[in-house]
Protein backbone atom coordinates (compact mmCIF):
# COMPACT_ATOMS: atom_id res chain seq x y z
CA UNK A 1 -45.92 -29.38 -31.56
CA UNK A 2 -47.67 -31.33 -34.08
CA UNK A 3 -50.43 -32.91 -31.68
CA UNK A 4 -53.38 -31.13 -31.01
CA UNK A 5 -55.14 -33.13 -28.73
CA UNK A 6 -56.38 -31.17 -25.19
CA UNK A 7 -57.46 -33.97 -22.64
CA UNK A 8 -59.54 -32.05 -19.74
CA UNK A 9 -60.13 -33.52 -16.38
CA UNK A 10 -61.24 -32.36 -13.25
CA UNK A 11 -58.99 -31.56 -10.60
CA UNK A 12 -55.23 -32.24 -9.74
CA UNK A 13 -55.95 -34.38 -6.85
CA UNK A 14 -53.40 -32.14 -4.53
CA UNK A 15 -50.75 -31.72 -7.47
CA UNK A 16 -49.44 -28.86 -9.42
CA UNK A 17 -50.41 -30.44 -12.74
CA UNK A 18 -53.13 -32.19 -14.35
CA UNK A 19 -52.82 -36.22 -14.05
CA UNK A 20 -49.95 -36.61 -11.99
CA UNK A 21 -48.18 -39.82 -12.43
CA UNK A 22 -48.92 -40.58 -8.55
CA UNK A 23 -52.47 -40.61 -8.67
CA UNK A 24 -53.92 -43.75 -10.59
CA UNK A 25 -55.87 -41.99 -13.42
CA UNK A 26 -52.16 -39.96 -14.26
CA UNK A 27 -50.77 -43.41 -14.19
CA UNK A 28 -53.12 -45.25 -16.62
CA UNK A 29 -53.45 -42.13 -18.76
CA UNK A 30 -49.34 -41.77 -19.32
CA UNK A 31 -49.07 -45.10 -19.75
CA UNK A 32 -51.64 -45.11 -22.46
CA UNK A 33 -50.12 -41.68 -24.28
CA UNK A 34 -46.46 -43.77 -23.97
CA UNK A 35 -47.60 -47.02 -24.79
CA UNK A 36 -49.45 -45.84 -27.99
CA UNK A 37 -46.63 -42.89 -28.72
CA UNK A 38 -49.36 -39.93 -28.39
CA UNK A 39 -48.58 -36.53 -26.86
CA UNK A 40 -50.83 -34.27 -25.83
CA UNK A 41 -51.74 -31.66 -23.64
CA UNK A 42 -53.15 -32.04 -20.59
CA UNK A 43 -55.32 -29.39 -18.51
CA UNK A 44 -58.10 -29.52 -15.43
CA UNK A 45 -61.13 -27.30 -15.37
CA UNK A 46 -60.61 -26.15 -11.27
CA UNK A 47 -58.07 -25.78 -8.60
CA UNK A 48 -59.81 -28.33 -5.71
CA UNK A 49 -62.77 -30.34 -5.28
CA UNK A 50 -64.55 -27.62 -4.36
CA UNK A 51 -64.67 -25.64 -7.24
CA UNK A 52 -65.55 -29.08 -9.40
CA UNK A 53 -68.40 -29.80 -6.76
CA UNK A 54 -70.01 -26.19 -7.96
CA UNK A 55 -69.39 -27.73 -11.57
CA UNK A 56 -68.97 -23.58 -12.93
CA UNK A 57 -65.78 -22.50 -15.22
CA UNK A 58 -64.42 -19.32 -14.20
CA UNK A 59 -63.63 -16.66 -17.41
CA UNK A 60 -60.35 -17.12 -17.18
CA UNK A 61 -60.18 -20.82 -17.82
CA UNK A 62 -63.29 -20.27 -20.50
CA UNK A 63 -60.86 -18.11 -22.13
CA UNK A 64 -57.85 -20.48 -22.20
CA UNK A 65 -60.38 -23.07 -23.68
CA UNK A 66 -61.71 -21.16 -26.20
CA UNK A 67 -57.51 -20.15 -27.27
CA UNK A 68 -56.88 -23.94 -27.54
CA UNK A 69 -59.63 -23.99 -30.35
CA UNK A 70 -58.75 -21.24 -32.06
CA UNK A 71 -55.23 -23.54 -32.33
CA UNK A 72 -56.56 -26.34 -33.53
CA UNK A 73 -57.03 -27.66 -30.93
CA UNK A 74 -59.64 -30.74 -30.27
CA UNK A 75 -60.77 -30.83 -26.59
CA UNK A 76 -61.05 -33.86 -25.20
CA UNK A 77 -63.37 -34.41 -21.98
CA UNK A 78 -62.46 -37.07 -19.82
CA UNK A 79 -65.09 -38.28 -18.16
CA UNK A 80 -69.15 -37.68 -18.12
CA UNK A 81 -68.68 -34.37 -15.38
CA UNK A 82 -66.01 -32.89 -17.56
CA UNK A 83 -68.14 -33.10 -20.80
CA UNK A 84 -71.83 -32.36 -18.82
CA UNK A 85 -69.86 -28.60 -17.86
CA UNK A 86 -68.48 -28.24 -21.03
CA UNK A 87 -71.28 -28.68 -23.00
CA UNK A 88 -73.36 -26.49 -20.83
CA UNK A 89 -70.41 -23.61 -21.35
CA UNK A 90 -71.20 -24.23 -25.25
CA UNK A 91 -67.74 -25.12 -25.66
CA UNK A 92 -67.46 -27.96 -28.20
CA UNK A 93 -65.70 -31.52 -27.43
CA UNK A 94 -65.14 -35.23 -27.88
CA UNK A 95 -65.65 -37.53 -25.07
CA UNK A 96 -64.00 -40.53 -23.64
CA UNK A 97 -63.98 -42.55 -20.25
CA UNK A 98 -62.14 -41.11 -17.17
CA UNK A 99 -58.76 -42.94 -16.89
CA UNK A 100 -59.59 -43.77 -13.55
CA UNK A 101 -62.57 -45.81 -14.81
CA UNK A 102 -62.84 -49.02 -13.01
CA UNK A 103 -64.20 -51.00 -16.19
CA UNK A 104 -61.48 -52.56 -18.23
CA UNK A 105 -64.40 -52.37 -21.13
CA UNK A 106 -64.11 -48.31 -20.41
CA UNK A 107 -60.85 -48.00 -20.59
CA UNK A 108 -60.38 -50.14 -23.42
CA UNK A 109 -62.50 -47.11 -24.72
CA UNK A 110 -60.11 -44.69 -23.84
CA UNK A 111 -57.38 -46.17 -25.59
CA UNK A 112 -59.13 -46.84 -28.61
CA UNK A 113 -60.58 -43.29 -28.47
CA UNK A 114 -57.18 -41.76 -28.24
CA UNK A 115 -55.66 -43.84 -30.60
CA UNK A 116 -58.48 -42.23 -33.26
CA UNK A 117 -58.47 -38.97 -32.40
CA UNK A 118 -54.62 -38.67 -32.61
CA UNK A 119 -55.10 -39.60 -36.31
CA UNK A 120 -57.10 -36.58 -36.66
CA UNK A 121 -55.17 -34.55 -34.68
């Protein structure tokens, strides 16, 4: 895989995987990655709302971040929550809107934002 980008959200909203195409931010995020020919990987910080309402990382997903840097990878936090826990687990990333942002301007954002950070990628 030549991509390297790691978008991080929150939780899987009651799916297996991270932005499922039936919830609307899975929607608006695959369309964007289609629409703008960008792959990337996608991963959530917790299993359920309750674990994001504590707003902690267990060691095990710390861990799994910290192997997607040593790749290469950039980490992308979607959203203010993801980036606020991130940043206070001194684990280093870019931010952009949540795909589920109800401001066209954000996720104008978004798209913009993951146009440029492909090209770094």
């Amino acid at each position: 895989m030549s991509n390297k980008l790691l978008l991080i959200g929150g939780y899987p909203k009651g799916y297996e995987e991270p932005f499922h195409i039936k919830t609307h931010s899975g929607r608006v995020l695959h369309g964007m990655l289609k629409k703008n020919g960008i792959q990337a990987v996608l991963f959530d910080l917790w299993n359920n709302a309750k674990e994001e309402n504590r707003e902690k990382l267990s060691s095990k997903v710390k861990l799994k971040l910290s192997g997607y840097c040593k790749e290469g990878f950039i980490l992308v936090a979607l959203g203010r929550r993801v980036q606020r826990v991130l940043n206070n687990s001194s684990l280093t990333c870019s931010y952009l809107p949540h795909p589920a942002s109800r401001s066209r301007n954000l996720r104008f954002r978004l798209e913009k934002g993951l146009r440029e950070l492909n090209k770094k990628a």
